[in-house]
N, C-alpha and C. Protein backbone atom coordinates (compact mmCIF):
# COMPACT_ATOMS: atom_id res chain seq x y z
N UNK A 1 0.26 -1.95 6.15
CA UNK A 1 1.36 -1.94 5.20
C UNK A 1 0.79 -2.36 3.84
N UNK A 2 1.04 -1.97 3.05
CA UNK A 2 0.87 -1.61 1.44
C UNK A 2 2.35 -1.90 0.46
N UNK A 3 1.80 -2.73 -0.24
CA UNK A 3 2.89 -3.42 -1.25
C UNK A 3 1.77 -3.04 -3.21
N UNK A 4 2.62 -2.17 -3.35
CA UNK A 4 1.95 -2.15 -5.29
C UNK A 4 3.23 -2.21 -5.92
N UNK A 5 3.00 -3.09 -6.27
CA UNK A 5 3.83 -3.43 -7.64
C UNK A 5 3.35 -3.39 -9.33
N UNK A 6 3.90 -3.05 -10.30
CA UNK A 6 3.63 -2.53 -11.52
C UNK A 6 4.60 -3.00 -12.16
N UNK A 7 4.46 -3.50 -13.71
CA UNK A 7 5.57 -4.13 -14.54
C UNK A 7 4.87 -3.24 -15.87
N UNK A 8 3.81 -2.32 -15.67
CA UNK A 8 3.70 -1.86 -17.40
C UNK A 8 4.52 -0.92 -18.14
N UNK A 9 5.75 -0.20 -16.95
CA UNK A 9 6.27 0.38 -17.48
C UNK A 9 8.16 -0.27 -17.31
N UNK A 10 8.24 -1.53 -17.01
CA UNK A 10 9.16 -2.41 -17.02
C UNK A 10 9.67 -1.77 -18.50
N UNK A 11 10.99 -2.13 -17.89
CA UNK A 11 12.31 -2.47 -19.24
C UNK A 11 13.56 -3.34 -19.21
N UNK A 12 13.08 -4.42 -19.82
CA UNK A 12 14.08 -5.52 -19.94
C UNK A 12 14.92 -5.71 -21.09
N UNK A 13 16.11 -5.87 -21.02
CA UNK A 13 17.06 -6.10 -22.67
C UNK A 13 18.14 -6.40 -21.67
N UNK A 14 18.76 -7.82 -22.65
CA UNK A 14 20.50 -8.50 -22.21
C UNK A 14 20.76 -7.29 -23.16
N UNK A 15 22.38 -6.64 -22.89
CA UNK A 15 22.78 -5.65 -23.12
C UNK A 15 24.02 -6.37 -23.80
N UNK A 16 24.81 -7.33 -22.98
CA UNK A 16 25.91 -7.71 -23.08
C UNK A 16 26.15 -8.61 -21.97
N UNK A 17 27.41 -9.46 -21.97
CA UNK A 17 27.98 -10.39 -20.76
C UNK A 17 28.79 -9.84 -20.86
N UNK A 18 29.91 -10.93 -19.61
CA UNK A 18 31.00 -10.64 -19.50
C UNK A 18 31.92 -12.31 -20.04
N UNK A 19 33.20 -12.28 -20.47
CA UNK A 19 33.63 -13.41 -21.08
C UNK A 19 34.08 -14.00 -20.11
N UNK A 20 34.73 -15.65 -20.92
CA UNK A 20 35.68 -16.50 -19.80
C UNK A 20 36.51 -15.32 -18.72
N UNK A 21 37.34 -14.77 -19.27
CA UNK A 21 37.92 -13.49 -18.91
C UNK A 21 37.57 -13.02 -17.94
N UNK A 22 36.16 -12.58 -17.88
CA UNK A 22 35.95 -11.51 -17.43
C UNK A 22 35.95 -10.22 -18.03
N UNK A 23 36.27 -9.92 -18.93
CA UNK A 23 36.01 -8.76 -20.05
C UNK A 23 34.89 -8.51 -20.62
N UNK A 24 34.26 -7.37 -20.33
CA UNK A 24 32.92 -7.21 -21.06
C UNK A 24 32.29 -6.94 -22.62
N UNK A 25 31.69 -7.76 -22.87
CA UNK A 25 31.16 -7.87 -24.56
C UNK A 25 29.75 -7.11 -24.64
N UNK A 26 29.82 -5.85 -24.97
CA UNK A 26 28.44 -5.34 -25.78
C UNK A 26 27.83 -6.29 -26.63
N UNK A 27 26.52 -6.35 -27.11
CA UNK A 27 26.03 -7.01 -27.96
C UNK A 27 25.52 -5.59 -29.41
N UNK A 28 25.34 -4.67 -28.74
CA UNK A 28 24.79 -3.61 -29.75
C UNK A 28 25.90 -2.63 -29.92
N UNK A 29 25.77 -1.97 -31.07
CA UNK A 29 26.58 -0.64 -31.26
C UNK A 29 25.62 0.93 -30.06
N UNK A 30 26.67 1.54 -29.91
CA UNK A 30 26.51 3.11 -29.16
C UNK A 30 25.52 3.51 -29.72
N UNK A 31 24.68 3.91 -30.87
CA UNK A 31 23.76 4.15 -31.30
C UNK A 31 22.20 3.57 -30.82
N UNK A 32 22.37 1.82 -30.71
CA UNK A 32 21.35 1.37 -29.69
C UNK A 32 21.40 1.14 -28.45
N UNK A 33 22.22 1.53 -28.01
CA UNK A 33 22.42 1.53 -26.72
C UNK A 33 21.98 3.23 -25.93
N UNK A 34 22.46 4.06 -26.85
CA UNK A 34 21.81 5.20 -26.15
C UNK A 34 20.18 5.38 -26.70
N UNK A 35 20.07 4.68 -27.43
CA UNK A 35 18.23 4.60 -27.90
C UNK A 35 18.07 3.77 -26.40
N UNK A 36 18.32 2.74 -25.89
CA UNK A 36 17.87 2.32 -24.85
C UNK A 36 17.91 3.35 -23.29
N UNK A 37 19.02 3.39 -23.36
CA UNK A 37 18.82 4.93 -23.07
C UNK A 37 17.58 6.02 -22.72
N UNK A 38 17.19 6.70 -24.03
CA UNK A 38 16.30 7.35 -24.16
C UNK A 38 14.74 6.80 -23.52
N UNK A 39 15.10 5.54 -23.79
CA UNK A 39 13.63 4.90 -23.56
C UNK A 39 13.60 4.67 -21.79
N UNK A 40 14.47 4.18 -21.34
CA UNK A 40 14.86 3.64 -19.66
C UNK A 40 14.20 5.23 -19.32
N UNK A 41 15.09 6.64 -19.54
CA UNK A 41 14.70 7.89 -19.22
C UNK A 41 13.30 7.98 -18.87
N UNK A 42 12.83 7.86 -20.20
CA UNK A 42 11.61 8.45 -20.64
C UNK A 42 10.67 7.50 -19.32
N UNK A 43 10.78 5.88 -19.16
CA UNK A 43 10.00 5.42 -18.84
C UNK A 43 10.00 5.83 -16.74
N UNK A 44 11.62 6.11 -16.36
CA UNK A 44 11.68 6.23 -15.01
C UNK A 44 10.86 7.92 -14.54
N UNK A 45 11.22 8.61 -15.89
CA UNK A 45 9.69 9.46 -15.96
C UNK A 45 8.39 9.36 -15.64
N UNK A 46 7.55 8.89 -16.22
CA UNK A 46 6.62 8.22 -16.19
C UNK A 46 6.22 7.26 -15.00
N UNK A 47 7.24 6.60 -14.41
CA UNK A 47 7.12 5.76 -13.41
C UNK A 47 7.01 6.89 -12.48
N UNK A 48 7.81 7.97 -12.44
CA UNK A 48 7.63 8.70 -11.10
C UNK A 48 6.82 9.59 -10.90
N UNK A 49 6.16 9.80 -12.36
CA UNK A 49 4.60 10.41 -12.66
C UNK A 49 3.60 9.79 -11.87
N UNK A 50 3.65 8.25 -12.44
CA UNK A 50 2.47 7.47 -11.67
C UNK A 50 2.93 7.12 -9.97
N UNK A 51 3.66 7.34 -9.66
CA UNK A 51 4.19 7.69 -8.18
C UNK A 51 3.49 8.80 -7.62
N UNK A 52 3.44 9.72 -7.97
CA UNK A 52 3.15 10.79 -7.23
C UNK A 52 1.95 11.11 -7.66
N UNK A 53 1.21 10.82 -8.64
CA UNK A 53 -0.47 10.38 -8.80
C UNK A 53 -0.94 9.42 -7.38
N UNK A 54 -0.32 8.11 -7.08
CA UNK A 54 -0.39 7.46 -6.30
C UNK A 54 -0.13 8.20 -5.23
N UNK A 55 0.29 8.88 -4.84
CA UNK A 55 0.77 9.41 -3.18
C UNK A 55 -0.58 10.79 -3.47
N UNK A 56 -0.37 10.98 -4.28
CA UNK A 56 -1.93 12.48 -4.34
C UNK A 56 -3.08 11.67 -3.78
N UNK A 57 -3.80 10.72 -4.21
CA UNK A 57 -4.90 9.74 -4.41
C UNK A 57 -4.72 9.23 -2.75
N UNK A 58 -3.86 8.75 -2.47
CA UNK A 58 -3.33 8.12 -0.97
C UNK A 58 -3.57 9.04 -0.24
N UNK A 59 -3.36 10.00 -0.55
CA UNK A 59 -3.31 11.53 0.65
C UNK A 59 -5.35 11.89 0.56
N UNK A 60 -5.57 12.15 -0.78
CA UNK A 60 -7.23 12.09 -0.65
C UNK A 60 -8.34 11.32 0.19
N UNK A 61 -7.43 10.17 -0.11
CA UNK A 61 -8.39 8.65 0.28
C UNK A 61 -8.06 9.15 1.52
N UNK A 62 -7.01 9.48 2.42
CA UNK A 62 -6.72 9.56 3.95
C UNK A 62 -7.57 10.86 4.83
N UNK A 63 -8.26 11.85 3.74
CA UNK A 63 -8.31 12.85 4.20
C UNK A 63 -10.09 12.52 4.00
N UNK A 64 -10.36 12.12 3.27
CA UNK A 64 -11.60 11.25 3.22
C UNK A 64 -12.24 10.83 4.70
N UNK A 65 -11.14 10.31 4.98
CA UNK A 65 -11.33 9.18 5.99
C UNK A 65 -11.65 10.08 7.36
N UNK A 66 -10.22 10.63 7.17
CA UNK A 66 -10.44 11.74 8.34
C UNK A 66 -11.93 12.20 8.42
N UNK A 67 -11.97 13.30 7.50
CA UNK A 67 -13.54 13.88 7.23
C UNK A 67 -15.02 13.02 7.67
N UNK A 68 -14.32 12.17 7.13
CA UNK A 68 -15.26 11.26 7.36
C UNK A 68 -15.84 10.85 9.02
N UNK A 69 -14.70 10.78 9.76
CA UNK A 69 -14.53 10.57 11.04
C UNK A 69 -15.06 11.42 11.89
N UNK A 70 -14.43 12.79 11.55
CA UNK A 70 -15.12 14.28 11.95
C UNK A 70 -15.98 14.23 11.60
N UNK A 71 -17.26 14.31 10.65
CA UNK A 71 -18.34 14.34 10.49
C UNK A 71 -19.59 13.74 11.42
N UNK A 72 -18.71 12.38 11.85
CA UNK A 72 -19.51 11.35 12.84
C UNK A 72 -19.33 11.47 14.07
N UNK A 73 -18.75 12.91 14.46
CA UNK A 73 -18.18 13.35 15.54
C UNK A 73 -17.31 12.93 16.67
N UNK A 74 -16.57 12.41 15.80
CA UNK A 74 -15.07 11.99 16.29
C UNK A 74 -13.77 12.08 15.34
N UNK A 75 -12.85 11.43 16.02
CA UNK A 75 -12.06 11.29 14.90
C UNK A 75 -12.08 9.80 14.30
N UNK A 76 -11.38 9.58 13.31
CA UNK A 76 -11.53 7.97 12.52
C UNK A 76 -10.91 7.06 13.74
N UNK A 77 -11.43 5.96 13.46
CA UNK A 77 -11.12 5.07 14.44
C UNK A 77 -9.78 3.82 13.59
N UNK A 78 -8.81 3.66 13.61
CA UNK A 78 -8.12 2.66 13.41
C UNK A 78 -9.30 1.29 13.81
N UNK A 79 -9.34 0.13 12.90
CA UNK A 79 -9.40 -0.74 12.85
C UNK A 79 -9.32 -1.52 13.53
N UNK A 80 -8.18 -1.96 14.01
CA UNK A 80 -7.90 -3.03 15.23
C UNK A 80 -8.34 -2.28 16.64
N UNK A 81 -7.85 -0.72 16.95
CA UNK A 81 -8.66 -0.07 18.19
C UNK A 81 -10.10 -0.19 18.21
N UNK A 82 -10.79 -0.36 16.81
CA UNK A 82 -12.36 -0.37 16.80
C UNK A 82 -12.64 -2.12 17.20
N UNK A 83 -12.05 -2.82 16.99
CA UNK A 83 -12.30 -4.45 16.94
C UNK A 83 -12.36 -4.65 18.60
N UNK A 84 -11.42 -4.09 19.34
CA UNK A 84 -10.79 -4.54 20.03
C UNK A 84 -11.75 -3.63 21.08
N UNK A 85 -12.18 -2.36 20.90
CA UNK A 85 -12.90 -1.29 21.94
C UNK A 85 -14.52 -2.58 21.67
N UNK A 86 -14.64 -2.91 20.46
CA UNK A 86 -15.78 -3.81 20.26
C UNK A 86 -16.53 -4.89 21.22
N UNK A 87 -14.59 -5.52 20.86
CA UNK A 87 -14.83 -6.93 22.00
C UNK A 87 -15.18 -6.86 23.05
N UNK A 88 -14.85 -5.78 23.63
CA UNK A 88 -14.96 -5.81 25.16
C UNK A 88 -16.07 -5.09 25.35
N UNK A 89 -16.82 -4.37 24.38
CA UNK A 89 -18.28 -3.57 25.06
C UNK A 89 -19.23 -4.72 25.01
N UNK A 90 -19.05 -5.89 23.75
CA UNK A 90 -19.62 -7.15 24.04
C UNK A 90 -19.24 -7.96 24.76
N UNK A 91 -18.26 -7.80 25.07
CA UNK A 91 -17.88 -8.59 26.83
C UNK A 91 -18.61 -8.50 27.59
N UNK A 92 -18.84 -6.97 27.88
CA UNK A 92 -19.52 -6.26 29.41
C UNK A 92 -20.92 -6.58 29.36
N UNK A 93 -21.51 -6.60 27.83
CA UNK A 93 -22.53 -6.45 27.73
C UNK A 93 -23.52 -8.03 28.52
N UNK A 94 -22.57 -9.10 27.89
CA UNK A 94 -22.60 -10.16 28.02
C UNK A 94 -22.75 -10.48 29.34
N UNK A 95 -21.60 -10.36 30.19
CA UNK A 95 -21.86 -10.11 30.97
C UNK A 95 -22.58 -9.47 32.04
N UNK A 96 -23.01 -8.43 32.16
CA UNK A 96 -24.08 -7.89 32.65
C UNK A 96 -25.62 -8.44 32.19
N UNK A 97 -25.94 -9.18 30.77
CA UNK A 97 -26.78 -9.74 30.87
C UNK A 97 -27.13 -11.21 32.11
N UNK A 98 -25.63 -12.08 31.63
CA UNK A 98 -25.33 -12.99 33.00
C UNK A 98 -25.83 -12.44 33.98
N UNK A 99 -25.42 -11.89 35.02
CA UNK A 99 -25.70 -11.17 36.17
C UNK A 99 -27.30 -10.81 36.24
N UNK A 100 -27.95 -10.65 35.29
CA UNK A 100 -29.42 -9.99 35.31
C UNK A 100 -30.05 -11.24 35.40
N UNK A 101 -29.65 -12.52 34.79
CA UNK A 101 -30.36 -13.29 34.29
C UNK A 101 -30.30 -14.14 35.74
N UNK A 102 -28.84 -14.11 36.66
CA UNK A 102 -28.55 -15.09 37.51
C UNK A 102 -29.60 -14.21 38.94
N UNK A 103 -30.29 -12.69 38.67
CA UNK A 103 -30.48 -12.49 39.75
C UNK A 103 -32.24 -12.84 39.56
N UNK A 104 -32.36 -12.71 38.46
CA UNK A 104 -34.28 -13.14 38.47
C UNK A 104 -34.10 -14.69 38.61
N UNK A 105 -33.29 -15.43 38.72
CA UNK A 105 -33.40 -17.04 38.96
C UNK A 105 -33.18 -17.18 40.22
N UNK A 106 -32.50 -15.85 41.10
CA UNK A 106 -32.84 -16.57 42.27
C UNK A 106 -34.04 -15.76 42.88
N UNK A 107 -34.37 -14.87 42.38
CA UNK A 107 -35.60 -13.91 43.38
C UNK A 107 -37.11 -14.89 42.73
């Protein structure tokens, strides 16, 4: 699991509250407010530009991997299946040295 987070194309501005009331108070006139607007647009643009740069690059790096795997004449091995197929060939191994070692100590 994969967490990226990015703030360079963040957009922050208080816009307005709301009063004792409950009635809402603009702070800007319609004019800057749809300039903010324009800019929020422009930037959720851009954000979903660098989104799908990111998922192109993700898909490369994966196909990499693959290739990579095939080449070594298999397929890629997950990580924890490789740790874990690991442990136990050094288990056996270990073992079977034991056994070699316990039979020249008694012959």
């Amino acid at each position: 699991m994969v967490a990226v987070r990015s703030t360079g194309l963040a957009l922050d501005c208080i816009i307005g509250r709301l009063s004792a009331q409950d009635d809402p108070i603009c702070f800007f006139p319609d004019g800057y407010l749809m300039g903010l607007l324009e800019v929020a647009n422009e930037r959720f643009a851009a954000n979903s530009r660098r989104i799908q740069r990111f998922w192109d690059l993700l898909k490369v790096t994966e196909k990499g991997r693959e290739d990579k795997g095939k080449a070594k004449g298999g397929d890629w091995e997950d990580a924890v299946i490789r740790r874990e197929r690991k442990r136990a060939e050094g288990l056996k191994k270990s073992q079977e040295m034991r056994q070699s070692m316990a039979g020249k100590e008694e012959g």
